[in-house]
Protein backbone atom coordinates (compact mmCIF):
# COMPACT_ATOMS: atom_id res chain seq x y z
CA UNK A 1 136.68 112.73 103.40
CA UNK A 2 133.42 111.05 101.89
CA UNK A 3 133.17 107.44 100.08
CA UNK A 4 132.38 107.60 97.05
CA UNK A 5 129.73 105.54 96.47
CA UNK A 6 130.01 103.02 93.57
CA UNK A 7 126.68 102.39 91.18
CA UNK A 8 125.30 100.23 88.73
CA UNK A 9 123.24 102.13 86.24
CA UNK A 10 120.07 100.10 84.35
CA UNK A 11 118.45 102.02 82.30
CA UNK A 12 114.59 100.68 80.88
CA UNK A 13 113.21 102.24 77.57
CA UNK A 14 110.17 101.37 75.87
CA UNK A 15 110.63 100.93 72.36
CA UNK A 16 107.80 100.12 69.78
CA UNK A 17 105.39 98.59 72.55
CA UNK A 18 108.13 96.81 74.74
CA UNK A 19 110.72 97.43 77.14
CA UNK A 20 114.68 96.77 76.22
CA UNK A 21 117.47 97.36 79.24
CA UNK A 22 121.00 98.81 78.83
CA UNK A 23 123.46 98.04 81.22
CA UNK A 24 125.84 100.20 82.30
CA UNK A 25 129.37 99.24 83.84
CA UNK A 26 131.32 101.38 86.24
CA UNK A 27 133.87 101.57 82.73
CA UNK A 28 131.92 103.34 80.56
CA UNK A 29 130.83 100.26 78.50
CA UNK A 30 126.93 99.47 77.92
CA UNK A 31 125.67 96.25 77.13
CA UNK A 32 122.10 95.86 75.53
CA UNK A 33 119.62 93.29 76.86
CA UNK A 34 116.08 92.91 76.94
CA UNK A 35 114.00 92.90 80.04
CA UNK A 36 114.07 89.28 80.36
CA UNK A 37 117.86 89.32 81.08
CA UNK A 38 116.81 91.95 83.84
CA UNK A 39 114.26 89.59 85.56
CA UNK A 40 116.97 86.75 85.46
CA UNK A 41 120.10 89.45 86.66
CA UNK A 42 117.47 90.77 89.32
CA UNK A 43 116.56 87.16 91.50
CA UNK A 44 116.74 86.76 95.25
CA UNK A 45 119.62 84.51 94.72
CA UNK A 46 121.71 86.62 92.86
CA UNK A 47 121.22 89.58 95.50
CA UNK A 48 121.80 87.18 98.22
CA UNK A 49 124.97 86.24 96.38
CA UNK A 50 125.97 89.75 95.87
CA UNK A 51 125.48 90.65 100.09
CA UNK A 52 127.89 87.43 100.68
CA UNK A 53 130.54 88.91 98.04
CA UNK A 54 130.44 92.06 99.58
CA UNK A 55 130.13 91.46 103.70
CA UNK A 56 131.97 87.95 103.56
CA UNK A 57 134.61 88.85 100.85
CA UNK A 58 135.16 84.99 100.56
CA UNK A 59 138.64 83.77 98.77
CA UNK A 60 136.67 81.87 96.19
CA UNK A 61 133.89 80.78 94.15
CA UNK A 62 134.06 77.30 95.97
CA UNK A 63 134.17 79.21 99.60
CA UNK A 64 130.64 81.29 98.12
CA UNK A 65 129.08 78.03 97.71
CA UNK A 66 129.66 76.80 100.67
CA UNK A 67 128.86 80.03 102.67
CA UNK A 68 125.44 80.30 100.68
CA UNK A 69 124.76 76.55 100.77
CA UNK A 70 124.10 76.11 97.54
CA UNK A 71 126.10 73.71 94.71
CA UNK A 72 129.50 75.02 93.34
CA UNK A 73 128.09 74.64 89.72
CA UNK A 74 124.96 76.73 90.59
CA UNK A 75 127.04 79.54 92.06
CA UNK A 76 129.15 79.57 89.27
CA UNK A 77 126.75 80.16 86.78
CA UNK A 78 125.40 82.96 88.37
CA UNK A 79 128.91 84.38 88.68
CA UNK A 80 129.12 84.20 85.33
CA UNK A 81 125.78 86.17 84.83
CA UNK A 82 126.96 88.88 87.15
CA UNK A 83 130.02 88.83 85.59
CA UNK A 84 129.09 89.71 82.56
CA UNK A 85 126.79 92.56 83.91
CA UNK A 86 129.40 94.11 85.67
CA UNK A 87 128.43 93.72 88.78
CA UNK A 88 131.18 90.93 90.07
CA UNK A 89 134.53 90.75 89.25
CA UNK A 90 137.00 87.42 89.42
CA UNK A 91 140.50 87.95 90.68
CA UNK A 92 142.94 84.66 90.05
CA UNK A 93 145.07 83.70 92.09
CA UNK A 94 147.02 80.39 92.43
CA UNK A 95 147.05 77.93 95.15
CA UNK A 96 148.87 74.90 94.87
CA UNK A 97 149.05 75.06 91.20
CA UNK A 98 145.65 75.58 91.10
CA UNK A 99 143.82 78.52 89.82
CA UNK A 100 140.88 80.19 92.36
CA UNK A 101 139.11 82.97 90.59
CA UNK A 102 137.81 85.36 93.85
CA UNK A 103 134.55 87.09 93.25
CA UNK A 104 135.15 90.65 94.11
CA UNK A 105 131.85 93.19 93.92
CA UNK A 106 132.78 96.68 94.30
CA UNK A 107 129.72 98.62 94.31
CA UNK A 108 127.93 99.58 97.18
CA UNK A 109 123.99 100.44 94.99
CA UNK A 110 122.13 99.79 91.88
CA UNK A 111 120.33 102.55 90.52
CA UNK A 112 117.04 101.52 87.89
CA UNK A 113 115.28 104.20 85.59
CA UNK A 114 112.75 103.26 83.98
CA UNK A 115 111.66 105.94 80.72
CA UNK A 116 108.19 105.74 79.57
């Protein structure tokens, strides 16, 4: 029996002169942006965090930082950006009466058309 494989769906349109983005999630929701937001979702950093979600599967956001070597607060943000993509999810748990949100990615491509 096959994987199936997961994918995140961009889709680029140009409207009157410029580009605009939609975002797909794995859900069914869309989420409009503009190609800015793509350039900023799109960085090196962001892909490298995405690899260390996915191969590392670390317990926390804390734990990413530390395995990409890079501050907590920085991390975080980026999360957040992801986050609201749909391409990282965060799991609580509680440890110690403390809350650890576990950044969970569960696709394994991103797939970007671009219609002229």
């Amino acid at each position: 029996m096959a994987k199936q494989i997961k994918a995140r769906t961009i889709t680029i349109a140009e409207k009157e002169g410029t580009f605009s983005s939609i975002f797909h999630k794995i859900k069914g929701t869309k989420k409009e942006s503009g190609i800015l937001s793509l350039r900023h979702l799109l960085s090196n950093e962001k892909a490298r965090l995405l690899h260390i979600c996915k191969t590392k599967k670390p317990a926390s956001i804390y734990e990413l930082a530390k395995l990409l070597g890079r501050d907590f607060k920085a991390v975080r943000q980026d999360i957040r950006v992801l986050e609201q993509f749909g391409f990282v999810e965060l799991i609580s748990s509680h440890k110690h009466g403390r809350e650890r949100l576990r950044p969970v990615v569960d696709a394994d491509k991103v797939v970007i058309t671009i219609n002229l």
